[in-house]
Protein backbone atom coordinates (compact mmCIF):
# COMPACT_ATOMS: atom_id res chain seq x y z
CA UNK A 1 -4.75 -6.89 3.31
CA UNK A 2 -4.60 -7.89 7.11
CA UNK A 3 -5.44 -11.26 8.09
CA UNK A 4 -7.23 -11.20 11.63
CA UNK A 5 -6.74 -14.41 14.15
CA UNK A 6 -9.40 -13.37 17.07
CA UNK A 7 -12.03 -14.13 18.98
CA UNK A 8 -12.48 -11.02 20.58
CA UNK A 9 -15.18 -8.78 18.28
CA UNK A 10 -14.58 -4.93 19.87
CA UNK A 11 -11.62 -3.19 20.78
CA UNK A 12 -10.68 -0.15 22.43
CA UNK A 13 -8.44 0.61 20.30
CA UNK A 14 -6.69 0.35 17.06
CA UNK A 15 -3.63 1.69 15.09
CA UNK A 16 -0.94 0.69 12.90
CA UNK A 17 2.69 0.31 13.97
CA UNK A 18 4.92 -0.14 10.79
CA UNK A 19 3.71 -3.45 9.09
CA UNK A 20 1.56 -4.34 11.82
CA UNK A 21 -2.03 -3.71 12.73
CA UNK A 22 -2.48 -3.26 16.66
CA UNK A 23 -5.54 -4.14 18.40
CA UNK A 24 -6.56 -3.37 21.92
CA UNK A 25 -9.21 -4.73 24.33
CA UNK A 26 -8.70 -3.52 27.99
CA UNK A 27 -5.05 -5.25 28.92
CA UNK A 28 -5.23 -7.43 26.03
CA UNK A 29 -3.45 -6.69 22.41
CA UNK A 30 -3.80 -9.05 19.43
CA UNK A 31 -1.28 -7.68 16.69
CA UNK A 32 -1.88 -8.54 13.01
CA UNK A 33 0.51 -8.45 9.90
CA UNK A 34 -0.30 -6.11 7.10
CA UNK A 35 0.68 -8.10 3.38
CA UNK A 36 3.70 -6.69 1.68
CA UNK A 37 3.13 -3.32 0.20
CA UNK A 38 0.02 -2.36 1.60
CA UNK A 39 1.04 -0.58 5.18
CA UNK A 40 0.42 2.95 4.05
CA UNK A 41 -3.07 2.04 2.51
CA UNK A 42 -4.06 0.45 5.87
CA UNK A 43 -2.90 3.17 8.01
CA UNK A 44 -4.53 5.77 5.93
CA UNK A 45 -8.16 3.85 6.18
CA UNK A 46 -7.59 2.95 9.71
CA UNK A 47 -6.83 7.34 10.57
CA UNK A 48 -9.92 7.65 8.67
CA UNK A 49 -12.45 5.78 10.39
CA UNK A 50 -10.81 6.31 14.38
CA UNK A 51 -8.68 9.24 13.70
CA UNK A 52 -4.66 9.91 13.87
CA UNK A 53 -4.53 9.15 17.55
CA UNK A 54 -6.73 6.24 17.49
CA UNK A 55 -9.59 5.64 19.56
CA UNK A 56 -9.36 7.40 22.92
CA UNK A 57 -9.66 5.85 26.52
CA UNK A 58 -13.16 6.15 27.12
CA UNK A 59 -14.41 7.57 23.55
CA UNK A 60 -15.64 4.17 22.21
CA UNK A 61 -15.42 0.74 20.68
CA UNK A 62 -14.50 -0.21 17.53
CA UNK A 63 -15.86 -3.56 16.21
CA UNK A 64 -13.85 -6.33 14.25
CA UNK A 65 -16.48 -6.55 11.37
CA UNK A 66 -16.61 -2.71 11.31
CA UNK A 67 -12.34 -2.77 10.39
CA UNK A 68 -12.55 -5.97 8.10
CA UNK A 69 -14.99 -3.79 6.00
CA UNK A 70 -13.53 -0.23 5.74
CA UNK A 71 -12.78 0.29 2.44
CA UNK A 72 -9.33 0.96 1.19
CA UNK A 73 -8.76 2.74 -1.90
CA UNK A 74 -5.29 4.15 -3.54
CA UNK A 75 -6.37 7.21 -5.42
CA UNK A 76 -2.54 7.36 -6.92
CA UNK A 77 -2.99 3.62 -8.28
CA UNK A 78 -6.61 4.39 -9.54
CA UNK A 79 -5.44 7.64 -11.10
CA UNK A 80 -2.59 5.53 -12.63
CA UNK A 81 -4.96 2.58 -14.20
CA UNK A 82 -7.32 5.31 -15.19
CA UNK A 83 -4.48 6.65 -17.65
CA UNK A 84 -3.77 3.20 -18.72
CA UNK A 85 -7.40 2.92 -19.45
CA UNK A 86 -7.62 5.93 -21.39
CA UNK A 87 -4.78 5.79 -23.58
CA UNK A 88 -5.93 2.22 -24.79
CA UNK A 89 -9.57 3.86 -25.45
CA UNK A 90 -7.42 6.05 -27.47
CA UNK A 91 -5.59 3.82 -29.52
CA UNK A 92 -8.43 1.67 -30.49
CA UNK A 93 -9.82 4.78 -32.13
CA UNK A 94 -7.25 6.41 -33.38
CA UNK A 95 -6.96 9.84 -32.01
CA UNK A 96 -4.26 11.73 -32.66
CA UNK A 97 -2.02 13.42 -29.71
CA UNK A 98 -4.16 16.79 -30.24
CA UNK A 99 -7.17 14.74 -29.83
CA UNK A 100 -6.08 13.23 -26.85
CA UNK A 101 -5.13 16.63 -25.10
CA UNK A 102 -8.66 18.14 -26.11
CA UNK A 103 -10.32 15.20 -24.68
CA UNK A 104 -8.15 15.36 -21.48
CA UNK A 105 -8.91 19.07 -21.26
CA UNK A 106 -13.20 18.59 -21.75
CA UNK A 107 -12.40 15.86 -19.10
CA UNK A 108 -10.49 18.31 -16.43
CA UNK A 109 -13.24 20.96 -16.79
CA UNK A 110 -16.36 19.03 -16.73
């Protein structure tokens, strides 16, 4: 999702501004794009790992590796293939809208 062009390993700090992924070592900043459509999904893995504020003067580092391999999941496009999933499951064996919604209800509870 963002494509990093830097020899420099740890920064100081790190956030997102818009479609852009900002890195900072001491004076230095090495900005990155973010591909199309993925902004929010970055900036939400990125608050994870250092927080809303980003890293603090003095709290830390942050390696290069350690961002390239957060993980970065969109529960709403999950939940959304998930559905897709199931009503296919359905339809190869034929289960009737009731069946569906009793299934979907064993699923909720358990």
């Amino acid at each position: 999702m963002v494509e990093f062009d830097t020899l420099v390993q740890r920064f100081d700090d790190v956030r997102t501004e818009g479609t852009t992924v900002v890195l900072r070592r001491g004076p230095k900043e090495v900005r990155a794009a973010i591909k199309r459509g993925a902004a929010k999904l970055v900036e939400r893995s990125i608050e994870c790992k250092v927080g809303p504020q980003g890293l603090l003067p003095g709290e830390g580092e942050i390696a290069l590796a350690e961002l390239k391999a957060l993980p970065a999941f969109d529960k709403q496009e999950q939940d959304k293939m998930k559905q897709q999933i199931d009503e296919l499951v359905f339809d190869l064996y034929g289960l009737t809208k009731v069946e569906r919604t009793l299934i979907r209800g064993v699923a909720l509870t358990a």
